[in-house]
PDB file of N, CA and C in Angstrom:
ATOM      1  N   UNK A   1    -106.535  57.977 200.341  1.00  0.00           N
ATOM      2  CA  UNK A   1    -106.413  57.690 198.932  1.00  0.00           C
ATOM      3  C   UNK A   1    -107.057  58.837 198.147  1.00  0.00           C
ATOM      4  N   UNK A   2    -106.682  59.060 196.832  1.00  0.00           N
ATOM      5  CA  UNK A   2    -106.719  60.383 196.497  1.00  0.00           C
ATOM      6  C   UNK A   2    -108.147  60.313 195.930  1.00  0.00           C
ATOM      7  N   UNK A   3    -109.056  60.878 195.307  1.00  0.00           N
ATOM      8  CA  UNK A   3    -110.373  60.507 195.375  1.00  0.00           C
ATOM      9  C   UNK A   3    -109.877  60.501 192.845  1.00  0.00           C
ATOM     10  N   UNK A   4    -111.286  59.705 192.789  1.00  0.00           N
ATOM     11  CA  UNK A   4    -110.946  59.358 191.259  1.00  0.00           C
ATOM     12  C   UNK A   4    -110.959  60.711 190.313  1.00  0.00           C
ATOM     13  N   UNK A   5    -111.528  61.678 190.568  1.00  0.00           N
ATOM     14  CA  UNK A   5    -111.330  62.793 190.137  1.00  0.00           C
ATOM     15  C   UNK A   5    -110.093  63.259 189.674  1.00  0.00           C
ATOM     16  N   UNK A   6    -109.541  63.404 191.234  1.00  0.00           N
ATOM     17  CA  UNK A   6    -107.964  63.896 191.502  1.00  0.00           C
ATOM     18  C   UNK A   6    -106.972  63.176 190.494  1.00  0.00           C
ATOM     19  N   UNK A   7    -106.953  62.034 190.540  1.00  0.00           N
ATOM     20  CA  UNK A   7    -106.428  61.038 189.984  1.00  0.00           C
ATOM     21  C   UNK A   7    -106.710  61.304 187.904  1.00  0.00           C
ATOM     22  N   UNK A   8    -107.809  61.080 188.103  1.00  0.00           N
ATOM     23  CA  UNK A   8    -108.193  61.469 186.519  1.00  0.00           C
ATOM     24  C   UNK A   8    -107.324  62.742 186.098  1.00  0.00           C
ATOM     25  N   UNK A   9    -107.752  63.660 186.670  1.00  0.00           N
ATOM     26  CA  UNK A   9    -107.215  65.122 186.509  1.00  0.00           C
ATOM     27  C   UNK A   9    -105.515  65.228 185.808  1.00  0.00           C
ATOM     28  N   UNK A  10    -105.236  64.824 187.512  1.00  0.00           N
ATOM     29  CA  UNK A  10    -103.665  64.286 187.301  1.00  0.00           C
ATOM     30  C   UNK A  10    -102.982  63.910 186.262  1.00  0.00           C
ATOM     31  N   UNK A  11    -103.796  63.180 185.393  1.00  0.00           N
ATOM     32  CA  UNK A  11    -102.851  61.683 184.546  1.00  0.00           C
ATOM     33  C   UNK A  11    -102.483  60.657 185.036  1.00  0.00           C
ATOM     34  N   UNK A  12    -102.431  60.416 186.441  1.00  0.00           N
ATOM     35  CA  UNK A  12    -101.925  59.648 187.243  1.00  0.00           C
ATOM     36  C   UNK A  12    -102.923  58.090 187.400  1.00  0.00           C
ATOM     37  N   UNK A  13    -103.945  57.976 187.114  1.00  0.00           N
ATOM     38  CA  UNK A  13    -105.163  56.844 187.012  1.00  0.00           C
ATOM     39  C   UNK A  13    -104.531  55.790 186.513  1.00  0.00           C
ATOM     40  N   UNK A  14    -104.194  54.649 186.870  1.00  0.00           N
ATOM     41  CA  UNK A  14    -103.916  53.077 186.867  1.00  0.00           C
ATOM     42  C   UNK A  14    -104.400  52.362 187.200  1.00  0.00           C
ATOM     43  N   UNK A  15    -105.462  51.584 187.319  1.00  0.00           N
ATOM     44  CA  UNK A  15    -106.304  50.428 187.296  1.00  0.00           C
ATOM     45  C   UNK A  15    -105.625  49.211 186.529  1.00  0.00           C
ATOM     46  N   UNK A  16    -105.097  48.145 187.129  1.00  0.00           N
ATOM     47  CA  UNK A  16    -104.608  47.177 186.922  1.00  0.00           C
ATOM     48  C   UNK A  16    -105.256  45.811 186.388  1.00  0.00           C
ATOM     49  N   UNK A  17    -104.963  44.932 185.453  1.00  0.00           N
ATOM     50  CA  UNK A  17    -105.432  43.450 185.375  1.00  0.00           C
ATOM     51  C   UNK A  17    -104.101  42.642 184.691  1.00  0.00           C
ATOM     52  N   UNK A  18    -103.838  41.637 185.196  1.00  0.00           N
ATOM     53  CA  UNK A  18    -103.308  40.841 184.333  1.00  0.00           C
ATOM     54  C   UNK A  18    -103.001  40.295 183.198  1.00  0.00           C
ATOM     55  N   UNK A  19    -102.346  40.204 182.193  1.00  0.00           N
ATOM     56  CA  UNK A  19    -101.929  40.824 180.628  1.00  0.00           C
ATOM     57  C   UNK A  19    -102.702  38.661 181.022  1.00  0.00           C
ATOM     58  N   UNK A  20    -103.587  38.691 179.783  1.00  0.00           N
ATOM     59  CA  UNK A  20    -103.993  37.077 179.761  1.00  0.00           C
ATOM     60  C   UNK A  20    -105.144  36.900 180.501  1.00  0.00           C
ATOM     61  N   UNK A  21    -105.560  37.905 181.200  1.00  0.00           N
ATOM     62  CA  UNK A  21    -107.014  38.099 182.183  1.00  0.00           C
ATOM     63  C   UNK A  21    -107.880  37.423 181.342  1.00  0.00           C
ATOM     64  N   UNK A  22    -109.116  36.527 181.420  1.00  0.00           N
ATOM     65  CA  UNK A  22    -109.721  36.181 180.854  1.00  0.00           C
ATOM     66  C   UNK A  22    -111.152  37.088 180.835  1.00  0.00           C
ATOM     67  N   UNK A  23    -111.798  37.515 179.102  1.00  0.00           N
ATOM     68  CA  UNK A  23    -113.087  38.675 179.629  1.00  0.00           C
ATOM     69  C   UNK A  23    -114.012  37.880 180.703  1.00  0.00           C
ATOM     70  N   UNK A  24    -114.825  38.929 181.143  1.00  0.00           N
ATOM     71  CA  UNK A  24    -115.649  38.071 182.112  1.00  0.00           C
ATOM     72  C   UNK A  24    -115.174  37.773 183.449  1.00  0.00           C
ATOM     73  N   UNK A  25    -114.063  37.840 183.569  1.00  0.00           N
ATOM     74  CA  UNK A  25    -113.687  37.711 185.336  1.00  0.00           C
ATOM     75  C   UNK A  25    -113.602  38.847 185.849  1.00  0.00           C
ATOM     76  N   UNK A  26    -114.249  38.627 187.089  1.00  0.00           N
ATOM     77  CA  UNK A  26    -115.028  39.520 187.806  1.00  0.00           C
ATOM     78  C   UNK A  26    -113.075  40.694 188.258  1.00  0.00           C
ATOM     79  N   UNK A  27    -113.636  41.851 187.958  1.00  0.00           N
ATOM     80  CA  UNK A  27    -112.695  42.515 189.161  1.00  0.00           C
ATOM     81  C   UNK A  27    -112.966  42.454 190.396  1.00  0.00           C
ATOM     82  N   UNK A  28    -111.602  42.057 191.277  1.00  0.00           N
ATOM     83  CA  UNK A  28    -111.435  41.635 192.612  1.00  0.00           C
ATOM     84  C   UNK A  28    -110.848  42.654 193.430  1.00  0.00           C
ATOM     85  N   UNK A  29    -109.723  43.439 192.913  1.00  0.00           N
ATOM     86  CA  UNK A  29    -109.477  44.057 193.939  1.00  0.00           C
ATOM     87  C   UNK A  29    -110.306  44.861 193.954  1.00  0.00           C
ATOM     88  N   UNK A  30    -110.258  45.652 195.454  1.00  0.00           N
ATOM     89  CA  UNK A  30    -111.046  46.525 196.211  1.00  0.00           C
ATOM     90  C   UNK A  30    -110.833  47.567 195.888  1.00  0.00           C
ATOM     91  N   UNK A  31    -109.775  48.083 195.839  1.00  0.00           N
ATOM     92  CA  UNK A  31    -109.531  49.243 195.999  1.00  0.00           C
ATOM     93  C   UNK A  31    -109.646  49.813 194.425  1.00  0.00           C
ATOM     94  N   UNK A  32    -109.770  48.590 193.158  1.00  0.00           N
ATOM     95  CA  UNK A  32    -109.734  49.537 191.727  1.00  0.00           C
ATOM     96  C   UNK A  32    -111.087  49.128 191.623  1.00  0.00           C
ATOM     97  N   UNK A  33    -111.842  48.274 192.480  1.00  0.00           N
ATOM     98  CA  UNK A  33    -113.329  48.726 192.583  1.00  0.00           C
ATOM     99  C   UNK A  33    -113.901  49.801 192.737  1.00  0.00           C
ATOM    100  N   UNK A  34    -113.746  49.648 193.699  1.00  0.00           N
ATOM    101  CA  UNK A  34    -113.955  51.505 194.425  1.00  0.00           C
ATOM    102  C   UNK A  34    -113.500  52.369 192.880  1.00  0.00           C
ATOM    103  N   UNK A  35    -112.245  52.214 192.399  1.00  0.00           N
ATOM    104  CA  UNK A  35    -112.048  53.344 191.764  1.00  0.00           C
ATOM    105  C   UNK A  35    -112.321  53.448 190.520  1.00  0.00           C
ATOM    106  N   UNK A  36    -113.099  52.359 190.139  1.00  0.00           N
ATOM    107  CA  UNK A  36    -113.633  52.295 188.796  1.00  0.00           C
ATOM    108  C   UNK A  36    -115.257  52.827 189.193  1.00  0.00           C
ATOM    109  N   UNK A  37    -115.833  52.317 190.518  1.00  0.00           N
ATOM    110  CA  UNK A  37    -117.171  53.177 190.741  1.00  0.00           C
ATOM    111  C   UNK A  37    -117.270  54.567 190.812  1.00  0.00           C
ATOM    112  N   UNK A  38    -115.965  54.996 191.211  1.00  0.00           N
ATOM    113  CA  UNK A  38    -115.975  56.138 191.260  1.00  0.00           C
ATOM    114  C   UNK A  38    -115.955  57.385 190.083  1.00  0.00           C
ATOM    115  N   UNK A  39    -115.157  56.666 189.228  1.00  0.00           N
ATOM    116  CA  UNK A  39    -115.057  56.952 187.552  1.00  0.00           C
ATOM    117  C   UNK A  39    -116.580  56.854 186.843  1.00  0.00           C
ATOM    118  N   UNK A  40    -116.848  55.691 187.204  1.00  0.00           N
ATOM    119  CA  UNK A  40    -118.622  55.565 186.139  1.00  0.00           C
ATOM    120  C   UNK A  40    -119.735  56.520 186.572  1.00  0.00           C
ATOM    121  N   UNK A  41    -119.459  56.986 188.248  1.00  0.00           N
ATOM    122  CA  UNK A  41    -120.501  58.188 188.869  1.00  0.00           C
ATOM    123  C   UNK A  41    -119.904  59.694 188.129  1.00  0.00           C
ATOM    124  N   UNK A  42    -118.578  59.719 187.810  1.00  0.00           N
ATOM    125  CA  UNK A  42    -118.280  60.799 186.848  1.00  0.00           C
ATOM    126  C   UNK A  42    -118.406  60.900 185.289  1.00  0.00           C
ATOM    127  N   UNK A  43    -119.006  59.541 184.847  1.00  0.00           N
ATOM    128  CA  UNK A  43    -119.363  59.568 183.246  1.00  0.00           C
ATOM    129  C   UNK A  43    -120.403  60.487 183.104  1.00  0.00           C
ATOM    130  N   UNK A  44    -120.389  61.037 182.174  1.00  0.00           N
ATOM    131  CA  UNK A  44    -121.400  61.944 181.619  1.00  0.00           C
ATOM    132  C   UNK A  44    -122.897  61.377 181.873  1.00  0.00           C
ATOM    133  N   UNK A  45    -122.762  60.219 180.710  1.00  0.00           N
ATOM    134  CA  UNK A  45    -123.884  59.198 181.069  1.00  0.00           C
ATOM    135  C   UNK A  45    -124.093  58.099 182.457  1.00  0.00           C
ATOM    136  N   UNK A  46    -123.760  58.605 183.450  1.00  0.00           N
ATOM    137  CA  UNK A  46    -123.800  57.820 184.601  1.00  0.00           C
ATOM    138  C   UNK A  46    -124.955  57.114 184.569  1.00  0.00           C
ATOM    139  N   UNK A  47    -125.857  57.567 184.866  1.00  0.00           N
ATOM    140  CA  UNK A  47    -127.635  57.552 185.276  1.00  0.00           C
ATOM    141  C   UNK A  47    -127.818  56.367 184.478  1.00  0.00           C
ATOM    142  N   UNK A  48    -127.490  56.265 183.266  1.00  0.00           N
ATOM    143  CA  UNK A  48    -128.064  55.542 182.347  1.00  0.00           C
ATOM    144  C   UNK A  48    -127.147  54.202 181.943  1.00  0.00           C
ATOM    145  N   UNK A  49    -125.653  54.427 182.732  1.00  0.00           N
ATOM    146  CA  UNK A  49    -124.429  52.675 182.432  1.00  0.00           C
ATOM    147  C   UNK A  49    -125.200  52.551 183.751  1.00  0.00           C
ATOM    148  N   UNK A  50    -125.584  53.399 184.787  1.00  0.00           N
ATOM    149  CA  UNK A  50    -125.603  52.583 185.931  1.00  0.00           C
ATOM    150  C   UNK A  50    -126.787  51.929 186.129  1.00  0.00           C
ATOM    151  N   UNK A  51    -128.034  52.673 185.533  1.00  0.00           N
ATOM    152  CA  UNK A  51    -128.854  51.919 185.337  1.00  0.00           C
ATOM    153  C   UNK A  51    -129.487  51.090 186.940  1.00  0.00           C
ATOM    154  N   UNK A  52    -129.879  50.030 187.117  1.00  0.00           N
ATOM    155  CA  UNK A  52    -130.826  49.452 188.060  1.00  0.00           C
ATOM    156  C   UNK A  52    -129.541  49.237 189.323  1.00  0.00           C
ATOM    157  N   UNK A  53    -128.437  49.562 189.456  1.00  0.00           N
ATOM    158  CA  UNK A  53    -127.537  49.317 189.689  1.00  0.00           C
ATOM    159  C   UNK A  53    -126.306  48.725 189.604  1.00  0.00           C
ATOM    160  N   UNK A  54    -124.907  48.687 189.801  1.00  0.00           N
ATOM    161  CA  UNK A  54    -123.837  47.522 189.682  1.00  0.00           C
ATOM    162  C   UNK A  54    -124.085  46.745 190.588  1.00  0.00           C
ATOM    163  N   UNK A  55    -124.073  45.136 189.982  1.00  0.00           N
ATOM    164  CA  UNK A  55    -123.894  44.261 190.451  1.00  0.00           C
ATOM    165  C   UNK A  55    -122.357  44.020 190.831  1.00  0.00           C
ATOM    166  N   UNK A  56    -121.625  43.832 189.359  1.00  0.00           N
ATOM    167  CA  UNK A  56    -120.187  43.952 189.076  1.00  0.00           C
ATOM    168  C   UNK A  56    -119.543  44.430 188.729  1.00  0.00           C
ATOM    169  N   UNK A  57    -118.000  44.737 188.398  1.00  0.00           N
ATOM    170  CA  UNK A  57    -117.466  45.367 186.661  1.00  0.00           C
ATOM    171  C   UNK A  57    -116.890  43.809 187.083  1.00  0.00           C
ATOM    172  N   UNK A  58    -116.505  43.997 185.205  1.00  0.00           N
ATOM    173  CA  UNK A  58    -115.865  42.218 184.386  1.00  0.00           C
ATOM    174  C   UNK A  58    -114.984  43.091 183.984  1.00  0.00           C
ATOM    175  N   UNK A  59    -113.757  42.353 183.405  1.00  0.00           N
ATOM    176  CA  UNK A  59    -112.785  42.583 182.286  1.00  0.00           C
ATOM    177  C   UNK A  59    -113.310  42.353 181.408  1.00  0.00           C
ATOM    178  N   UNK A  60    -113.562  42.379 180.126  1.00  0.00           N
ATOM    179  CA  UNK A  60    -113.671  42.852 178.735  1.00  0.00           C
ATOM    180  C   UNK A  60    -112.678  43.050 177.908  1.00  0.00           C
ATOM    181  N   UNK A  61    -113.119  42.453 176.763  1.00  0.00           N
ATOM    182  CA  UNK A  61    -112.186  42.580 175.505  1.00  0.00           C
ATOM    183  C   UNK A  61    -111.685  44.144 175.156  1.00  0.00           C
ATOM    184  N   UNK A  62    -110.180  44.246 175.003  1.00  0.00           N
ATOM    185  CA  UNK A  62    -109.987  45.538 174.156  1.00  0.00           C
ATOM    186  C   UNK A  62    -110.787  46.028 173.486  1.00  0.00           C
ATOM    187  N   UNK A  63    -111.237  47.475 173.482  1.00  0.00           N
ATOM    188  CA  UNK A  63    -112.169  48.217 172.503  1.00  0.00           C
ATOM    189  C   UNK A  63    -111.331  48.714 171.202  1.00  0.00           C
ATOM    190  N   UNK A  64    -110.138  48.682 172.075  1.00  0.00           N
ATOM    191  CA  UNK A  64    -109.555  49.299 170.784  1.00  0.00           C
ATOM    192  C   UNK A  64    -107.895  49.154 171.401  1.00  0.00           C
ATOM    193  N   UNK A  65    -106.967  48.745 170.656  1.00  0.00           N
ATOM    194  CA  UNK A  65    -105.465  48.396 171.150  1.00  0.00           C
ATOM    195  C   UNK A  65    -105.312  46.828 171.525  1.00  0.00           C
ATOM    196  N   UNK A  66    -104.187  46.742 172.494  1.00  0.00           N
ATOM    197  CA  UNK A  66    -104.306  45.623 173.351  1.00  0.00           C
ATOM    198  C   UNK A  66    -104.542  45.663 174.646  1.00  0.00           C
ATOM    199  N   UNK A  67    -105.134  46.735 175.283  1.00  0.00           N
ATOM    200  CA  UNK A  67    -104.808  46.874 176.649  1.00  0.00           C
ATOM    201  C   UNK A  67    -106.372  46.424 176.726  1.00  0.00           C
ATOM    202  N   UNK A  68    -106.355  45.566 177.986  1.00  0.00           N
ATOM    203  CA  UNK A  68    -108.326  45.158 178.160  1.00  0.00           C
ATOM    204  C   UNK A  68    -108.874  46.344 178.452  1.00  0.00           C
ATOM    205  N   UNK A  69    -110.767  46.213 178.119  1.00  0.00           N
ATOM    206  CA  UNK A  69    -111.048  47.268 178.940  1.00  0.00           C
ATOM    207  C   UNK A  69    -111.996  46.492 180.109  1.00  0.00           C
ATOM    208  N   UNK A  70    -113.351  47.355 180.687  1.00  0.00           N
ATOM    209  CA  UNK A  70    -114.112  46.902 181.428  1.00  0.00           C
ATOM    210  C   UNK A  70    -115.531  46.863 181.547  1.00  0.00           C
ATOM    211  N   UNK A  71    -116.426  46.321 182.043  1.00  0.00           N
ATOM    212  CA  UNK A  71    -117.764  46.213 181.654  1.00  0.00           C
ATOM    213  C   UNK A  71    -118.353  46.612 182.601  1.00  0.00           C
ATOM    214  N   UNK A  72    -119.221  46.729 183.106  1.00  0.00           N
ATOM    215  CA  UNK A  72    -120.282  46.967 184.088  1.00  0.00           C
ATOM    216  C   UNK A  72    -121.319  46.178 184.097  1.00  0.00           C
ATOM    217  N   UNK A  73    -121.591  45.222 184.868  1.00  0.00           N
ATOM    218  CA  UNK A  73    -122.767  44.256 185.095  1.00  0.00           C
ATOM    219  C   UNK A  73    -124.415  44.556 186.319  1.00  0.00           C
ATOM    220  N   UNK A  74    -124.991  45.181 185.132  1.00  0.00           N
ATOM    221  CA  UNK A  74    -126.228  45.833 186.148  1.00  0.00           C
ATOM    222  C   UNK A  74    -126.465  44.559 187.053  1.00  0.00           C
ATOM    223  N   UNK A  75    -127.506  45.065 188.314  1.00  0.00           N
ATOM    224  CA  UNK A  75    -128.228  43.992 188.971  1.00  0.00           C
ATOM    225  C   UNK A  75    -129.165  43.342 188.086  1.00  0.00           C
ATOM    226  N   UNK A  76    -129.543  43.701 187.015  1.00  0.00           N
ATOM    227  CA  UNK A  76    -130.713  43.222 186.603  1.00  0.00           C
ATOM    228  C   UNK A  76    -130.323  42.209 185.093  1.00  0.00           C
ATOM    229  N   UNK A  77    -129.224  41.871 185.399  1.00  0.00           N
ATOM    230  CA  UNK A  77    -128.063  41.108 184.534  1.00  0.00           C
ATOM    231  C   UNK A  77    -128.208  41.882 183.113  1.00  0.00           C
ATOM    232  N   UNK A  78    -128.507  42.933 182.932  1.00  0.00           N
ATOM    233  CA  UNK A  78    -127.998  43.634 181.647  1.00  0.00           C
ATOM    234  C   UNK A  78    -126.596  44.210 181.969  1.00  0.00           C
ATOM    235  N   UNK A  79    -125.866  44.467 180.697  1.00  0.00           N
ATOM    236  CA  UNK A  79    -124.510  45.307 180.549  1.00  0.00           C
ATOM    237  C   UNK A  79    -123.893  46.324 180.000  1.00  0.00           C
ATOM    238  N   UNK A  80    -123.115  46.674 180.280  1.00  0.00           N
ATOM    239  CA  UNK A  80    -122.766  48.019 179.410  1.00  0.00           C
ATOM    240  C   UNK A  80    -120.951  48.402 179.491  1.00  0.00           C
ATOM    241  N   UNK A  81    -120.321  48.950 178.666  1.00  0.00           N
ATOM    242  CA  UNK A  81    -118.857  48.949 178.460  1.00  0.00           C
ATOM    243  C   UNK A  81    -118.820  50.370 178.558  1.00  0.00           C
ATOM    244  N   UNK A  82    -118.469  51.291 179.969  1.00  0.00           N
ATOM    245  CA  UNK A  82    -118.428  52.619 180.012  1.00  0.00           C
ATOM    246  C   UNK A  82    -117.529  53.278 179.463  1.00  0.00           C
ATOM    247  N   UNK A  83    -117.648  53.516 178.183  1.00  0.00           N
ATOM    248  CA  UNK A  83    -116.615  53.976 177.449  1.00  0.00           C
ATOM    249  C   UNK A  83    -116.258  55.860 177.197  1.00  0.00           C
ATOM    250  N   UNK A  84    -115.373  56.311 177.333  1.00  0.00           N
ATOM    251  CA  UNK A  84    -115.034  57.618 177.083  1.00  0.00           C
ATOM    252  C   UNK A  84    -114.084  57.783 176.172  1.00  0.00           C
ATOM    253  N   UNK A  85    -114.331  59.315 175.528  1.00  0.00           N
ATOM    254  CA  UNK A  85    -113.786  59.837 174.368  1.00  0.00           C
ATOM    255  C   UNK A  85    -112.833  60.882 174.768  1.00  0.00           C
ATOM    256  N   UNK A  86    -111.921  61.132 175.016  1.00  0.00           N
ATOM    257  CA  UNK A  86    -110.645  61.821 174.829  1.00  0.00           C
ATOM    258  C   UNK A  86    -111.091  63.336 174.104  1.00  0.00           C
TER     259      UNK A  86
END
């Protein structure tokens, strides 16, 4: 699998949820686990969404549009919405 970089680079990055997902449910699959961890270790601010560690990512309300976004649920039950600017 191509690593999240590659993918970013590309244009090619798709991370999936169900149009009606409710916020707050946990992401399940594995594999856009992985590739959403892999994305938040490339945020600028890593150190600091990741904080005490991930427990989880959640779905989350649109930040902006209709498409959901996603959250990050430290171990230490604080949160954060790893957001990037274009």
């Amino acid at each position: 699998m191509p690593q999240a970089r590659e993918l970013a680079a590309s244009g090619t990055l798709s991370v999936r949820c169900s149009t009606g997902t409710a916020s707050g449910t946990r992401w399940t699959g594995r594999r856009d686990h992985l590739l959403l961890l892999d994305l938040l270790d490339l945020h600028a601010e890593a150190v600091d969404k990741i904080g005490a560690g991930v427990d989880r990512i959640v779905i989350a309300p649109p930040l902006r549009g209709s498409y959901p976004s996603f959250a990050v649920v430290r171990t230490d039950g604080t949160s954060t919405s790893p957001t990037w600017r274009a």
